[in-house]
C-alpha atoms as a PDB file:
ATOM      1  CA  UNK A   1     -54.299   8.223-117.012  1.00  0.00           C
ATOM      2  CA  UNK A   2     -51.192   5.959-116.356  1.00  0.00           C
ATOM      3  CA  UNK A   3     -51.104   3.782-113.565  1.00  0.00           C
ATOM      4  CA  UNK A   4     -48.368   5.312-111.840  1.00  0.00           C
ATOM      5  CA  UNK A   5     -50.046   8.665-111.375  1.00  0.00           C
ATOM      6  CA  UNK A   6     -52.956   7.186-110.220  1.00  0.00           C
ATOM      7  CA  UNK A   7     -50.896   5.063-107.801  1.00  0.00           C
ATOM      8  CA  UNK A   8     -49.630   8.508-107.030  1.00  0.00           C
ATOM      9  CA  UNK A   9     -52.858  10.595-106.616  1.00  0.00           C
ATOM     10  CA  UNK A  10     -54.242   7.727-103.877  1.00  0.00           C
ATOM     11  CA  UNK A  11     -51.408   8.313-102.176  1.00  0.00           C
ATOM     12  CA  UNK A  12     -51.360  11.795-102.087  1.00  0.00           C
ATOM     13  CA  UNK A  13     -54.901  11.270-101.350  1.00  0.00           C
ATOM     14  CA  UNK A  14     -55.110   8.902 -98.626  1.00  0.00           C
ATOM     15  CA  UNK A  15     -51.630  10.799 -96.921  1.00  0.00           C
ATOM     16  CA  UNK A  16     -53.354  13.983 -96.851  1.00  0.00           C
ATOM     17  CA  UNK A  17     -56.822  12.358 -95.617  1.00  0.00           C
ATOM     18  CA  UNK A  18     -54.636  10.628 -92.574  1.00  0.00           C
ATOM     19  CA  UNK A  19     -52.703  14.072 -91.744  1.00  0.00           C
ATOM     20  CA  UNK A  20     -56.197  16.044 -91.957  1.00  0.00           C
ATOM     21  CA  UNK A  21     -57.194  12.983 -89.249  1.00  0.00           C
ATOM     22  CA  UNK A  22     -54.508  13.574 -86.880  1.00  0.00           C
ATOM     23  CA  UNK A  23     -54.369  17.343 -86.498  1.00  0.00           C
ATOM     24  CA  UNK A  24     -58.500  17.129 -85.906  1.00  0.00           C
ATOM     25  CA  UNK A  25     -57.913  14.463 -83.601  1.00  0.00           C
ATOM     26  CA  UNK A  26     -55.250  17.117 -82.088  1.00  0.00           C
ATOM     27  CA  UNK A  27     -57.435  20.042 -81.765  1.00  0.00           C
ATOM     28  CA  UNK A  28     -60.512  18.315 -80.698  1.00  0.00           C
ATOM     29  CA  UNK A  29     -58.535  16.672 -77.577  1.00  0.00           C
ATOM     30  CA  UNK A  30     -57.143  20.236 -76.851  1.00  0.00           C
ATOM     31  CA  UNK A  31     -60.212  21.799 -77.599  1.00  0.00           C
ATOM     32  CA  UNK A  32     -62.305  19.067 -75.757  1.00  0.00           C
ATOM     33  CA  UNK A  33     -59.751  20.085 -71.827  1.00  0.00           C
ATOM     34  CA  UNK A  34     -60.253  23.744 -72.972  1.00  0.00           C
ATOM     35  CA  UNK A  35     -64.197  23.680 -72.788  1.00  0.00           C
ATOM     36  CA  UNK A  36     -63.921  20.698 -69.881  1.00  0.00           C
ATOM     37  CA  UNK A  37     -65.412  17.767 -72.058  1.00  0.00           C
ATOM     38  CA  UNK A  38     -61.924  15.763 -70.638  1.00  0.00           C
ATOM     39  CA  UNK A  39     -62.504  16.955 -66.883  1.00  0.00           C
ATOM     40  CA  UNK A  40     -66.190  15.381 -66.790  1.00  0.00           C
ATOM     41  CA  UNK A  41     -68.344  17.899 -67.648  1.00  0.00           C
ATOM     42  CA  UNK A  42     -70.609  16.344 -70.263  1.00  0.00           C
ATOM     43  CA  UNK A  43     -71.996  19.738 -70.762  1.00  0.00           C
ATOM     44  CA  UNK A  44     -68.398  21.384 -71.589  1.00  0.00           C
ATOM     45  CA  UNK A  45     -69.320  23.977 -69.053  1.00  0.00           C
ATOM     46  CA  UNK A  46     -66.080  24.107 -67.372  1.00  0.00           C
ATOM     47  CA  UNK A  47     -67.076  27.556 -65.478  1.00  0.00           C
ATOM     48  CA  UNK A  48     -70.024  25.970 -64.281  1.00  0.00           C
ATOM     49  CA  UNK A  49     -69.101  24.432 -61.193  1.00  0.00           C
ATOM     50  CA  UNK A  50     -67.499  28.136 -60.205  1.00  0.00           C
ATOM     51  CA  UNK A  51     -70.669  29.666 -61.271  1.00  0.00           C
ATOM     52  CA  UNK A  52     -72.342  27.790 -59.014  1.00  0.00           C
ATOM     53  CA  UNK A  53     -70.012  28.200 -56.391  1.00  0.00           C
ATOM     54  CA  UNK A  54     -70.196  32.228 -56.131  1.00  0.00           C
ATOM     55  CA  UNK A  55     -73.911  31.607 -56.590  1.00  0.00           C
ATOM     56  CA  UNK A  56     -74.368  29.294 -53.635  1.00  0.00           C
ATOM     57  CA  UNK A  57     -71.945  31.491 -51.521  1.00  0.00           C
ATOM     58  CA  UNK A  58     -74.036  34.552 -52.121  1.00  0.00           C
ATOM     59  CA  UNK A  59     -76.786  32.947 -51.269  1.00  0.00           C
ATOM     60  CA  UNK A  60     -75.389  32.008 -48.217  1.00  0.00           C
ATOM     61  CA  UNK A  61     -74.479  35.683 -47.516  1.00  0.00           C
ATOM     62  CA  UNK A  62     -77.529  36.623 -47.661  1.00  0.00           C
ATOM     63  CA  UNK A  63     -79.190  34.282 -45.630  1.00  0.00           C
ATOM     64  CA  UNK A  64     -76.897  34.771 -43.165  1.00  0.00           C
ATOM     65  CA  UNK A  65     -77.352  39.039 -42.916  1.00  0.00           C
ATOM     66  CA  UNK A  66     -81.033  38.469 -42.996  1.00  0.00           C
ATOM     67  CA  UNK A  67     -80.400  35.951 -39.894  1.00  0.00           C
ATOM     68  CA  UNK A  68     -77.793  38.815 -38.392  1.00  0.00           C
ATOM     69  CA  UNK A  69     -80.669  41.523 -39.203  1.00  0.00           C
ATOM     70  CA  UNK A  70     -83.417  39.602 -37.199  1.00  0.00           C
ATOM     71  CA  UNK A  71     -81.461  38.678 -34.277  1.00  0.00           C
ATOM     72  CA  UNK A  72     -80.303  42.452 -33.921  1.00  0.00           C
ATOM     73  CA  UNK A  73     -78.210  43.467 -36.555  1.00  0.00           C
ATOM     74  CA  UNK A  74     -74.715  44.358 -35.623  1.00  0.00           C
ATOM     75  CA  UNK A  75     -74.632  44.228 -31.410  1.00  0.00           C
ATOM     76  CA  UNK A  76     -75.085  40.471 -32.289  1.00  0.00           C
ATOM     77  CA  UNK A  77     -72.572  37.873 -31.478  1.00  0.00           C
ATOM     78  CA  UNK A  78     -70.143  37.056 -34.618  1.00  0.00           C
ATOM     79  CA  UNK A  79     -66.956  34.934 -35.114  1.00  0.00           C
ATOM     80  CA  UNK A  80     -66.267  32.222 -32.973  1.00  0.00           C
ATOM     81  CA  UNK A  81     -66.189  31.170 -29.773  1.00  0.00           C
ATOM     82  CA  UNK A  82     -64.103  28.964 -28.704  1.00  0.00           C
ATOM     83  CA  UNK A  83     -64.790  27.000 -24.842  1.00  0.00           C
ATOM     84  CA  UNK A  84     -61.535  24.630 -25.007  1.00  0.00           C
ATOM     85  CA  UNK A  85     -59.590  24.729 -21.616  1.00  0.00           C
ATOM     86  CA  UNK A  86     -56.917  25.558 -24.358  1.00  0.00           C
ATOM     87  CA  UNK A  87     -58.512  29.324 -25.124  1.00  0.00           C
ATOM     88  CA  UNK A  88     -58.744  30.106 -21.921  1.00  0.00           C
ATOM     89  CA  UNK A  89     -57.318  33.504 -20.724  1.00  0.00           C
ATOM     90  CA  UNK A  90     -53.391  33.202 -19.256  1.00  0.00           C
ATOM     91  CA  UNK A  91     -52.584  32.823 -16.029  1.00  0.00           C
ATOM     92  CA  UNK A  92     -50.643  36.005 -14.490  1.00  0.00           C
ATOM     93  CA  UNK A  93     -47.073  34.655 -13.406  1.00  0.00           C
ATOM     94  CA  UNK A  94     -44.637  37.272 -14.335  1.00  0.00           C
ATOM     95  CA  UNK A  95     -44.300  40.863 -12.584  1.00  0.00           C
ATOM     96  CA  UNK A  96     -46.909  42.589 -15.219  1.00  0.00           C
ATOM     97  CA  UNK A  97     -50.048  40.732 -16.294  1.00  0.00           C
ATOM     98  CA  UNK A  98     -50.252  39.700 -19.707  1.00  0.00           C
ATOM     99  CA  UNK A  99     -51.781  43.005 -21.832  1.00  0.00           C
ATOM    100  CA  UNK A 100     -50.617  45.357 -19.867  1.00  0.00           C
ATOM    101  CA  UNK A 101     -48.696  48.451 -20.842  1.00  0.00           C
ATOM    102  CA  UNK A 102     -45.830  49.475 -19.320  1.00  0.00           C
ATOM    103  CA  UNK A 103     -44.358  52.499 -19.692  1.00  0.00           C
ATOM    104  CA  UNK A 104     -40.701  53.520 -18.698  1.00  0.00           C
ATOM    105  CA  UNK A 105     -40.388  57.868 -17.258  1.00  0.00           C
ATOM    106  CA  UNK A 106     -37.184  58.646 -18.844  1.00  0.00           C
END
């Protein structure tokens, strides 16, 4: 074998070698935000944390009907209630008080 070719084939070799480096280095970093290594999740389980977050709202759910279901089902209180001097009903200053219909005879 002359020198130059083998000159030749380490280049070749060691070119190749450093391209095959950077397009794994690539694809792992893309690879590693797809599956959520890059966002902190040394599991990769980017789903996870939304997993977890339907599960923990149906659990809620559920406690909360069997709470609704003990206290008397639906005749109980829901939503809120709000006891600000700023909720409190209008007063009546106009001809017609506020929620009334009026209806014009034509």
């Amino acid at each position: 074998m002359s020198p130059f070719l083998a000159v030749v084939l380490v280049l070749v070799l060691a070119s190749t070698s450093y391209a095959a480096g950077r397009l794994h280095g690539q694809l792992s970093y893309r690879i590693g935000y797809r599956f959520g290594y890059r966002q902190g999740y040394f599991d990769g389980d980017r789903g996870a944390w939304n997993r977890r977050r339907r599960d923990a709202q149906a659990a809620i759910a559920s406690a909360l009907s069997a709470s609704a279901a003990r206290s008397g089902g639906a005749g109980s209180r829901q939503g809120t209630t709000y006891t600000g001097s700023s909720f409190t009903a209008p007063a009546v200053t106009g001809r017609h008080p506020t929620g009334t219909l009026v209806r014009r005879r034509g």
